[in-house]
Protein backbone atom coordinates (compact mmCIF):
# COMPACT_ATOMS: atom_id res chain seq x y z
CA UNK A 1 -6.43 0.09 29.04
CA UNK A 2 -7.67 -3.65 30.08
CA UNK A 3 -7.59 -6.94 28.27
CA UNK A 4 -10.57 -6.44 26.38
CA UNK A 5 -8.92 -3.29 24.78
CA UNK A 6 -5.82 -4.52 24.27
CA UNK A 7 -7.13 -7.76 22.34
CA UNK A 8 -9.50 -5.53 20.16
CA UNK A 9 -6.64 -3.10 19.09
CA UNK A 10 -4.24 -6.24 19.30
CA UNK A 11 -4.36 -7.64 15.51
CA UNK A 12 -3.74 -3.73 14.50
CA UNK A 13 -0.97 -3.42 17.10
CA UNK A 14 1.26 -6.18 15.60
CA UNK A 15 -0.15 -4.57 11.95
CA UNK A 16 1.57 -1.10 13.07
CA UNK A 17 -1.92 0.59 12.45
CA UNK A 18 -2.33 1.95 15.35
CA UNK A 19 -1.61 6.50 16.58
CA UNK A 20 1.64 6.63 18.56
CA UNK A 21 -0.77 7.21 21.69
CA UNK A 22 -2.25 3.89 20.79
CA UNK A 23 0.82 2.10 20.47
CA UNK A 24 2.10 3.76 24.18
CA UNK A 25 -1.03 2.44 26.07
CA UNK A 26 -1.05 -1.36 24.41
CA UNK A 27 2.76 -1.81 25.16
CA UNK A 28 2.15 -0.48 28.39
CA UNK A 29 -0.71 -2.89 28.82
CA UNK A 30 1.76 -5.60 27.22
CA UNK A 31 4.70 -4.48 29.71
CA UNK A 32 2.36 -5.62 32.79
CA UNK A 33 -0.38 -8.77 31.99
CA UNK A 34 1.67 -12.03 31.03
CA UNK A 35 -1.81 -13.57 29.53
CA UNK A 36 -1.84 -10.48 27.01
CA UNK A 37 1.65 -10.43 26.39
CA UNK A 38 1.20 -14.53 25.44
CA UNK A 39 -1.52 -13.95 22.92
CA UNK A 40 0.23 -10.76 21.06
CA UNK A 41 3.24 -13.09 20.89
CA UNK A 42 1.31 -16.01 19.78
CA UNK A 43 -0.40 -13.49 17.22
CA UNK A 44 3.10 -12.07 15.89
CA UNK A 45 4.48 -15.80 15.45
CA UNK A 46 1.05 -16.69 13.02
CA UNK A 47 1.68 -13.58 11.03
CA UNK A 48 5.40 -14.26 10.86
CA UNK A 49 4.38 -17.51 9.63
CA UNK A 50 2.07 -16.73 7.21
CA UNK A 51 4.41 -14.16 5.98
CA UNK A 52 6.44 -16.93 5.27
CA UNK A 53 4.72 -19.80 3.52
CA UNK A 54 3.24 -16.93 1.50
CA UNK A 55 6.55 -16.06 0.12
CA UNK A 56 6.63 -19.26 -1.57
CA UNK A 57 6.12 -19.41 -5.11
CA UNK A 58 4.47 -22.12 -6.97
CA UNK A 59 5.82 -24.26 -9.43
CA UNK A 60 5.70 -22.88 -13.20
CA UNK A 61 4.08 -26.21 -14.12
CA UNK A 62 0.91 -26.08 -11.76
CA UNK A 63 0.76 -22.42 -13.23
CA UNK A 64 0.40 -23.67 -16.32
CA UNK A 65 -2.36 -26.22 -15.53
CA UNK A 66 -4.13 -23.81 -13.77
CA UNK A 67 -4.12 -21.74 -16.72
CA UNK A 68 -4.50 -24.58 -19.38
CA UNK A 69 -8.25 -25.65 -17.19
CA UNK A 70 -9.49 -22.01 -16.85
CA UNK A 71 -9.20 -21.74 -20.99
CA UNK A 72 -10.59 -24.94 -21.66
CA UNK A 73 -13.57 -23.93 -19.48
């Protein structure tokens, strides 16, 4: 597998969507090109991230304007 492999399957790799073959040949891929290995990392710390702020929930009073404009429209 080369770069341009890897960094298609990449987004589905760090998604676990990928057969267990799949999974094999990216890590092994991972295991030897540093420049790879830098992006899936960069791409796991984003999700990881985003995972995070969207645990956040908002404030019961911006819910309530939210809902108070949509009826009034």
């Amino acid at each position: 597998m080369n770069c341009t492999e890897v960094v298609i399957l990449l987004e589905q790799y760090v998604d676990r969507e990928l057969s267990g073959e799949e999974i094999e040949e990216v890590q092994r891929h991972l295991d030897a090109c540093p420049p790879c290995l830098a992006l899936y990392r960069f791409e796991a710390s984003v999700r990881r991230l985003v995972r995070r702020a969207c645990n956040e929930s908002a404030p019961a009073s911006l819910k309530e304007r939210i809902l108070s404009q949509r009826s009034a429209s």
